[in-house]
PDB file of N, CA and C in Angstrom:
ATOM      1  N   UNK A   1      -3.768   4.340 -28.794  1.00  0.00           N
ATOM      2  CA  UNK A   1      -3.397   3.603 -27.609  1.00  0.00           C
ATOM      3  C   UNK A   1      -3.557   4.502 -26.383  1.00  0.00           C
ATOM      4  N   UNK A   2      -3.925   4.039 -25.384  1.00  0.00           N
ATOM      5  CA  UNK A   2      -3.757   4.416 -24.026  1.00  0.00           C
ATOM      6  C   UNK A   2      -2.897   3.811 -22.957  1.00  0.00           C
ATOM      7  N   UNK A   3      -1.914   4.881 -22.467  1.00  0.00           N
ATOM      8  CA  UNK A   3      -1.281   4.475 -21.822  1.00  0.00           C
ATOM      9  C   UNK A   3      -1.142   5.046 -20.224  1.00  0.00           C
ATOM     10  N   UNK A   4      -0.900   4.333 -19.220  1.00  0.00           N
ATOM     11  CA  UNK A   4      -1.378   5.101 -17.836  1.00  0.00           C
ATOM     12  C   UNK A   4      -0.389   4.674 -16.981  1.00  0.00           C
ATOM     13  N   UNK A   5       0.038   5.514 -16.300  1.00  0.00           N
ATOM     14  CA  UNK A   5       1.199   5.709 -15.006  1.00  0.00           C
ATOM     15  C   UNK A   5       0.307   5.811 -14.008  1.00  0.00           C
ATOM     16  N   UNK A   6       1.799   5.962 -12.970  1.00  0.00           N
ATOM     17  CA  UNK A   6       0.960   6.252 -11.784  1.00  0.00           C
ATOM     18  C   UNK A   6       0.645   4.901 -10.904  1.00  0.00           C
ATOM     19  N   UNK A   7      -0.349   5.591  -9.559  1.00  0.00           N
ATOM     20  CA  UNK A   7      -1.065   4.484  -8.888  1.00  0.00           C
ATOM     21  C   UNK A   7      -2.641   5.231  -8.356  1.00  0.00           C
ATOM     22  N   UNK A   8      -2.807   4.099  -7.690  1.00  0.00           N
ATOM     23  CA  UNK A   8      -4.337   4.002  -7.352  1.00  0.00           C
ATOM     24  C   UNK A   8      -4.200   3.347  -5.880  1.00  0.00           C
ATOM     25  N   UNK A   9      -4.709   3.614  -5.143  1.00  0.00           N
ATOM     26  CA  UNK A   9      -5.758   2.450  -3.941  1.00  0.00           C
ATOM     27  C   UNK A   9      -7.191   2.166  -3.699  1.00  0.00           C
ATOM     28  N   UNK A  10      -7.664   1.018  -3.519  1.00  0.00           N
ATOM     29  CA  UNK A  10      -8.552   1.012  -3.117  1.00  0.00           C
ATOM     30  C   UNK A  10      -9.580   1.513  -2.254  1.00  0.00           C
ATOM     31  N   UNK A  11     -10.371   2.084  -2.468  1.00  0.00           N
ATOM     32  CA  UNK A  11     -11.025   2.837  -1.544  1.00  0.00           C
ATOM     33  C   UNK A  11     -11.863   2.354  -0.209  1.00  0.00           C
ATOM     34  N   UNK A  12     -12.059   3.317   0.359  1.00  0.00           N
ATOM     35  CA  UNK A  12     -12.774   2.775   1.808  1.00  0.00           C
ATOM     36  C   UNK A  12     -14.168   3.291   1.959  1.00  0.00           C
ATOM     37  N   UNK A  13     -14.904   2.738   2.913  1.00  0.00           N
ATOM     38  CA  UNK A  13     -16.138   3.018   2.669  1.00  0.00           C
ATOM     39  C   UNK A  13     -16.923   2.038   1.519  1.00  0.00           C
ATOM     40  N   UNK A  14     -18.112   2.913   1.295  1.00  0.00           N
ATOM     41  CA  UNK A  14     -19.478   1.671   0.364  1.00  0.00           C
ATOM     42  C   UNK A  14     -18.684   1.712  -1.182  1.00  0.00           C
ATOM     43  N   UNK A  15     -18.107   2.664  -1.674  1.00  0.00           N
ATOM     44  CA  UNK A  15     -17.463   2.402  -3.055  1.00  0.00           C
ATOM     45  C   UNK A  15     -16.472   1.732  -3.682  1.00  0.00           C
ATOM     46  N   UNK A  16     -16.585   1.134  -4.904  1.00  0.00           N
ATOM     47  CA  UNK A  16     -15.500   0.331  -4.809  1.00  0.00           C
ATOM     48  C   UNK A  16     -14.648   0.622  -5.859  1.00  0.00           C
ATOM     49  N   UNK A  17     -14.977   1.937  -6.315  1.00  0.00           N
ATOM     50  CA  UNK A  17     -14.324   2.389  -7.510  1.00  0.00           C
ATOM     51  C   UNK A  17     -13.382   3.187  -7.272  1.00  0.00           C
ATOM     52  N   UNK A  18     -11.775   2.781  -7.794  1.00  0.00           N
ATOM     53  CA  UNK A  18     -10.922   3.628  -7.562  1.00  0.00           C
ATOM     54  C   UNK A  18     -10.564   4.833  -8.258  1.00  0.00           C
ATOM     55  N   UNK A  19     -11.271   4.966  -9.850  1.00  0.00           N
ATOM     56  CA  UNK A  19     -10.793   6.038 -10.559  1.00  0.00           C
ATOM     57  C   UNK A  19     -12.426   5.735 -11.763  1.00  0.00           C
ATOM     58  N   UNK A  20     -12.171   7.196 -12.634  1.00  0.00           N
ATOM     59  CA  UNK A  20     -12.974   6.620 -14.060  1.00  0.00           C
ATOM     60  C   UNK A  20     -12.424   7.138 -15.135  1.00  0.00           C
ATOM     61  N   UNK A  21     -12.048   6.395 -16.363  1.00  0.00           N
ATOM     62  CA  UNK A  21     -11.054   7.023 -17.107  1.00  0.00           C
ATOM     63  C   UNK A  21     -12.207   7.732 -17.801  1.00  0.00           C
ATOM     64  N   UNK A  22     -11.692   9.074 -18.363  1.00  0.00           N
ATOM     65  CA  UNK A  22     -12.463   9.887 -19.656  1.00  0.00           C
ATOM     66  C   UNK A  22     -12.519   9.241 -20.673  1.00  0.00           C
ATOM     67  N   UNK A  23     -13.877   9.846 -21.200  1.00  0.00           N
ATOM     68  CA  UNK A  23     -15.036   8.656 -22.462  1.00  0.00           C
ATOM     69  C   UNK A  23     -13.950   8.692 -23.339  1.00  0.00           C
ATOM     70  N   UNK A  24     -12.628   9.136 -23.833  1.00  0.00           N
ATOM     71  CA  UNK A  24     -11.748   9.111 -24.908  1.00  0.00           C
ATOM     72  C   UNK A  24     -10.616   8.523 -24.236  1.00  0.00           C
ATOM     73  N   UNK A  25     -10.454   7.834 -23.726  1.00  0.00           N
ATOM     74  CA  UNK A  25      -9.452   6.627 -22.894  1.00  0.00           C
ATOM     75  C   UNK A  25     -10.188   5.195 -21.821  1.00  0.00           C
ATOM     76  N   UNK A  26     -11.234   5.125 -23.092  1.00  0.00           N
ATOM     77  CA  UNK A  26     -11.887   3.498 -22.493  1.00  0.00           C
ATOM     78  C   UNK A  26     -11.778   2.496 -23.358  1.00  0.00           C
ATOM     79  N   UNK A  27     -11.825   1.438 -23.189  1.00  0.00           N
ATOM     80  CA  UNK A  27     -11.275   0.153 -23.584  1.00  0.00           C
ATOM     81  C   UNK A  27     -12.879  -0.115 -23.955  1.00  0.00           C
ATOM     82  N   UNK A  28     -12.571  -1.274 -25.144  1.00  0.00           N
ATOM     83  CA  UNK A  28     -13.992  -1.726 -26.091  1.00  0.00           C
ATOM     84  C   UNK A  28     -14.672  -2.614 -25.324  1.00  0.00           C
ATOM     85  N   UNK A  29     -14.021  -3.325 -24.199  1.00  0.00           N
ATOM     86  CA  UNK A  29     -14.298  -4.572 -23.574  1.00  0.00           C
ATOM     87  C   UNK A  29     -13.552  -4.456 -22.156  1.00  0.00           C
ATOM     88  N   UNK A  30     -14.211  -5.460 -21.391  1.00  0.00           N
ATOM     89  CA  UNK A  30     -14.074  -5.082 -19.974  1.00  0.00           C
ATOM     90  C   UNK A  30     -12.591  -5.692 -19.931  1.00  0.00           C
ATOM     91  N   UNK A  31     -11.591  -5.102 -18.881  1.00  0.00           N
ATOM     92  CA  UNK A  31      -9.979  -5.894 -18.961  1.00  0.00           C
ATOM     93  C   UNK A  31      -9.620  -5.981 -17.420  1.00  0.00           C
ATOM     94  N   UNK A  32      -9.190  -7.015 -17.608  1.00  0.00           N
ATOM     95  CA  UNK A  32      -8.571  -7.463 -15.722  1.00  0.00           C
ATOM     96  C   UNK A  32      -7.140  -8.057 -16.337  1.00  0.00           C
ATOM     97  N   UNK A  33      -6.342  -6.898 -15.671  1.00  0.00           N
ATOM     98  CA  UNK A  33      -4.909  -6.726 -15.784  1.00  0.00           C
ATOM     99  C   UNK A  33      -4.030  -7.074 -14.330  1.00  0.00           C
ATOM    100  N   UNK A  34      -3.316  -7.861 -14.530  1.00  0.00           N
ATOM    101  CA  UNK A  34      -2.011  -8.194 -13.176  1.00  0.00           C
ATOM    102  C   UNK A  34      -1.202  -7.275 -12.985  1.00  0.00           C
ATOM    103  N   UNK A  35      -1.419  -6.390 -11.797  1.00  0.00           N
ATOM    104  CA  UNK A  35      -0.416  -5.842 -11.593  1.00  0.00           C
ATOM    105  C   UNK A  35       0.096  -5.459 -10.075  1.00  0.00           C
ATOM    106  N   UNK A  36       1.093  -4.762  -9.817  1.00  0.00           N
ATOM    107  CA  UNK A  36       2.060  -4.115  -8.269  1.00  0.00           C
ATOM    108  C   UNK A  36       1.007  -4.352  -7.355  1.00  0.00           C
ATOM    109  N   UNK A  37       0.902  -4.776  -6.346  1.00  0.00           N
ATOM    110  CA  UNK A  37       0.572  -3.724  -4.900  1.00  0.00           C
ATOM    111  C   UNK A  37       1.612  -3.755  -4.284  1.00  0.00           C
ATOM    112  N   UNK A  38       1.143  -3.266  -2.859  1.00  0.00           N
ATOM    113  CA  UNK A  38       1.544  -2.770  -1.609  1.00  0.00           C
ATOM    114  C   UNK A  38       2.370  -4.141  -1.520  1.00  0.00           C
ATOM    115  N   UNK A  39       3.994  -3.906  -1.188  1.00  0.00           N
ATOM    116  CA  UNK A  39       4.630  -4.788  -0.757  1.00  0.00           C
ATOM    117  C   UNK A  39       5.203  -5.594  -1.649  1.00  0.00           C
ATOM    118  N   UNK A  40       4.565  -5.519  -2.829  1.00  0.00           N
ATOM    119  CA  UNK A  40       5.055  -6.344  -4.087  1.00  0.00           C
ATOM    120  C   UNK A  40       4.234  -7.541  -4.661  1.00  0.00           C
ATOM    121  N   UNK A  41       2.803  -7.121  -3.924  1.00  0.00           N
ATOM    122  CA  UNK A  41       2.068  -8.855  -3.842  1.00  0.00           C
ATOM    123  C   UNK A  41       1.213  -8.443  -5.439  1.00  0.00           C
ATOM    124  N   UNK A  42       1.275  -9.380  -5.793  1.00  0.00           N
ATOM    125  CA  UNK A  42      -0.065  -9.318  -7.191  1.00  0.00           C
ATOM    126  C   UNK A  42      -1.250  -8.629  -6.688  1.00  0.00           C
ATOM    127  N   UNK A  43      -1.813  -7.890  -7.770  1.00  0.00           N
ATOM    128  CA  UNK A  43      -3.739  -7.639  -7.329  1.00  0.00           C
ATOM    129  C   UNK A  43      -3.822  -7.709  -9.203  1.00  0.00           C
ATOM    130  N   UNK A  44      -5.151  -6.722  -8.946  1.00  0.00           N
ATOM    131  CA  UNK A  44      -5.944  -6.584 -10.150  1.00  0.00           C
ATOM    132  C   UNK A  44      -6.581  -5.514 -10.211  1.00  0.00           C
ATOM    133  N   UNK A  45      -6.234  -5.302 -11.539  1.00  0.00           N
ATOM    134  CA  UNK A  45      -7.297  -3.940 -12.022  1.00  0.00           C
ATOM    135  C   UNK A  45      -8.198  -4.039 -13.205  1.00  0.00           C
ATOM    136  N   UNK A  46      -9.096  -3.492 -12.657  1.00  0.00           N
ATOM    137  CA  UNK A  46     -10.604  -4.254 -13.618  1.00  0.00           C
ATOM    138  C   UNK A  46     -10.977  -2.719 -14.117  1.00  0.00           C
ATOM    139  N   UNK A  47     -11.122  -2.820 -15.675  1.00  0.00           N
ATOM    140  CA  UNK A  47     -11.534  -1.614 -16.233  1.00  0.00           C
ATOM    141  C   UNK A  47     -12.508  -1.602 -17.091  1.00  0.00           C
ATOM    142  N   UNK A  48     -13.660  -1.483 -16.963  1.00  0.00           N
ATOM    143  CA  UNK A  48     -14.739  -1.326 -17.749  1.00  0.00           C
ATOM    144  C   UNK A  48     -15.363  -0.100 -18.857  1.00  0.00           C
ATOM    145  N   UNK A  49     -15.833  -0.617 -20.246  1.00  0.00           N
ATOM    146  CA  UNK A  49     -15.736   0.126 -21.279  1.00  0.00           C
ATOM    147  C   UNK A  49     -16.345   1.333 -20.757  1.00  0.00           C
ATOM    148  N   UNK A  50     -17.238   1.430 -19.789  1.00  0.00           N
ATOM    149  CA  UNK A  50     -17.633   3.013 -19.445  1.00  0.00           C
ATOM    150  C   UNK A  50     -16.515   3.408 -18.483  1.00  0.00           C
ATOM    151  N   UNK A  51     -15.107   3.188 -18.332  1.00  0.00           N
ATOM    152  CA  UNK A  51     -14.195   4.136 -17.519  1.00  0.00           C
ATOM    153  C   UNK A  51     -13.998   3.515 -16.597  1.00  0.00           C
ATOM    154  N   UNK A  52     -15.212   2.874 -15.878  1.00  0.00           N
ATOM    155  CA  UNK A  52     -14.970   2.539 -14.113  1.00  0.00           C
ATOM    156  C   UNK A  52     -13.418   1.884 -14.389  1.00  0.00           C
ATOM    157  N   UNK A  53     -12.977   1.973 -13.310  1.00  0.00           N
ATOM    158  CA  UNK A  53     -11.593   1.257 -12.771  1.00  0.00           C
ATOM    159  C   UNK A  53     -12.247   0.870 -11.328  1.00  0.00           C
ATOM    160  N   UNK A  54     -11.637  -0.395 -10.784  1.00  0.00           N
ATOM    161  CA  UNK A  54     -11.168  -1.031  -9.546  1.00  0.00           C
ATOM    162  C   UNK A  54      -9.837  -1.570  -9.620  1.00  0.00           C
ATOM    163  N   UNK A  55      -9.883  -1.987  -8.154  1.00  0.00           N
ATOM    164  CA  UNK A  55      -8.697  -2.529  -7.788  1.00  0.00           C
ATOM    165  C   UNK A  55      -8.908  -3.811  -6.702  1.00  0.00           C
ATOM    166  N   UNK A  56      -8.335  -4.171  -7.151  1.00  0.00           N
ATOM    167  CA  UNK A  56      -8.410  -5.818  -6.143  1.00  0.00           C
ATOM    168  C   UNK A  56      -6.770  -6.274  -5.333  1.00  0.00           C
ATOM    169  N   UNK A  57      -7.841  -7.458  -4.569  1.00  0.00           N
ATOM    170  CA  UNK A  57      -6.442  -8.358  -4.329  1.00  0.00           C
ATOM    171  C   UNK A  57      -4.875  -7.645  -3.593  1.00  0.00           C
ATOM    172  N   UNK A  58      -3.957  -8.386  -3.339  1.00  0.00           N
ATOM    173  CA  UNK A  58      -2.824  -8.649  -3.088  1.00  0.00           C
ATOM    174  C   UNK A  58      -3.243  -6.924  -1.960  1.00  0.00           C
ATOM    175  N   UNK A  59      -2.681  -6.123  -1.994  1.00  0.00           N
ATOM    176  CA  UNK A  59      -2.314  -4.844  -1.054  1.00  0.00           C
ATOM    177  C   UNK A  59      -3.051  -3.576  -2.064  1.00  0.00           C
ATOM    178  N   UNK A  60      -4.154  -4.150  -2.935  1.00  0.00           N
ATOM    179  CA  UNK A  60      -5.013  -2.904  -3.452  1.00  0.00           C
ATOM    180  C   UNK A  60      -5.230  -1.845  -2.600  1.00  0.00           C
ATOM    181  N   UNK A  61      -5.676  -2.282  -0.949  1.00  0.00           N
ATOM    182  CA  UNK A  61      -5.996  -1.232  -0.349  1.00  0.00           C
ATOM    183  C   UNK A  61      -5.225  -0.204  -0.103  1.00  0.00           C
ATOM    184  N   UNK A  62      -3.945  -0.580  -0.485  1.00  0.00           N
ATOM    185  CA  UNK A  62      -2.746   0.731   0.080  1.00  0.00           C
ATOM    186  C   UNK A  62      -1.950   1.535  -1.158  1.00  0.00           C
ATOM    187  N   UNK A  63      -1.975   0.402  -2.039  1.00  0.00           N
ATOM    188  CA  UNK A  63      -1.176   0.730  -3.376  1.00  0.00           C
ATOM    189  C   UNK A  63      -1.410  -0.064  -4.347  1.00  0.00           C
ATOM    190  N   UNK A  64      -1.924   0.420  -5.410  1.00  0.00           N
ATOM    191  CA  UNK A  64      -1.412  -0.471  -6.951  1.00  0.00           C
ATOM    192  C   UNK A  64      -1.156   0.199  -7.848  1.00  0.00           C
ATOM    193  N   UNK A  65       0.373   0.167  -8.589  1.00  0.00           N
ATOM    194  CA  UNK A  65       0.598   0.547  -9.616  1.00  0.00           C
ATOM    195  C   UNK A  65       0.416  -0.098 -10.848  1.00  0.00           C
ATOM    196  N   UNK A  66       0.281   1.280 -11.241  1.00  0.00           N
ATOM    197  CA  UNK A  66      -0.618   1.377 -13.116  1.00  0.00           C
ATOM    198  C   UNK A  66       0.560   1.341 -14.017  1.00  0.00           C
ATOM    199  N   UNK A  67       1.675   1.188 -13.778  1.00  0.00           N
ATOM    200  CA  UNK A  67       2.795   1.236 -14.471  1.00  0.00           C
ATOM    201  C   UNK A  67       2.985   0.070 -15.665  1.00  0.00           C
ATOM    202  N   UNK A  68       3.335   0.063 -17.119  1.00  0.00           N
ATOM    203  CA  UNK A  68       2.916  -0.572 -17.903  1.00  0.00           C
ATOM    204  C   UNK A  68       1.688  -1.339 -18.455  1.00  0.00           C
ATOM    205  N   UNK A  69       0.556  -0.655 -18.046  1.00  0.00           N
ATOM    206  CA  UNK A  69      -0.832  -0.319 -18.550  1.00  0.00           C
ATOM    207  C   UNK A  69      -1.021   0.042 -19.798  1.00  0.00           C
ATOM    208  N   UNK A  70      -1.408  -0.599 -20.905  1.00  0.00           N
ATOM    209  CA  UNK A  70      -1.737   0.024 -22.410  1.00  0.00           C
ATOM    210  C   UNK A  70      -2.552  -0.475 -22.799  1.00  0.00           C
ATOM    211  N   UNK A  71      -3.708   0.160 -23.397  1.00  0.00           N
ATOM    212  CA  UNK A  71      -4.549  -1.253 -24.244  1.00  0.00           C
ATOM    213  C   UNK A  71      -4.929  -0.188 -25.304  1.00  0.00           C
ATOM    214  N   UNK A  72      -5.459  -0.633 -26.433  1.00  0.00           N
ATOM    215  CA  UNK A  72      -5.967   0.093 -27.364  1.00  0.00           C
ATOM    216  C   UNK A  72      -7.313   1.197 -27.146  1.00  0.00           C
ATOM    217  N   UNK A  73      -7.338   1.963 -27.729  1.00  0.00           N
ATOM    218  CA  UNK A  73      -8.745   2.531 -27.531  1.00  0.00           C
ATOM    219  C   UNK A  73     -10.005   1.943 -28.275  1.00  0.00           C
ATOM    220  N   UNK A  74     -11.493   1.916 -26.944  1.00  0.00           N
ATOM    221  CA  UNK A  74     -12.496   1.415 -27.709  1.00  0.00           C
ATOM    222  C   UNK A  74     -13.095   1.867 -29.152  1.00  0.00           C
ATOM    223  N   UNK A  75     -14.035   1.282 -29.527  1.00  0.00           N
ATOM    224  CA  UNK A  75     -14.560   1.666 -30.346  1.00  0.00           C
ATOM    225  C   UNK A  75     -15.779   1.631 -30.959  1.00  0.00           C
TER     226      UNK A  75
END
């Protein structure tokens, strides 16, 4: 299992990637998870089997927490 704390924001500028997890903490399949932003509003975090992470929606640009994040590891 992988499990992840913490937060993230959305970035500024041409990229839209907020993080990339290491090749031994990626998910088998792409996952769009509900979670915190800025203020308390819903967003989304989109994690794809090669690592990429984003962040969407609600106050991504300032804050989203990763707090109760788990999914299995790919395979």
């Amino acid at each position: 299992m992988v499990y992840l704390s913490g937060s993230l924001h959305q970035p500024t500028g041409v990229s839209e990637i907020s993080a990339t997890l290491p090749a031994a903490a990626r998910p088998a399949h792409i996952m769009y998870l509900t979670v915190y932003t800025y203020s308390g509003t819903m967003g989304l975090v989109e994690i794809e089997p090669n690592g990429t992470m984003y962040t969407y929606m609600g106050g991504a640009q300032q804050y989203t927490s990763l707090a109760g994040i788990s999914f299995p590891l790919g395979s």
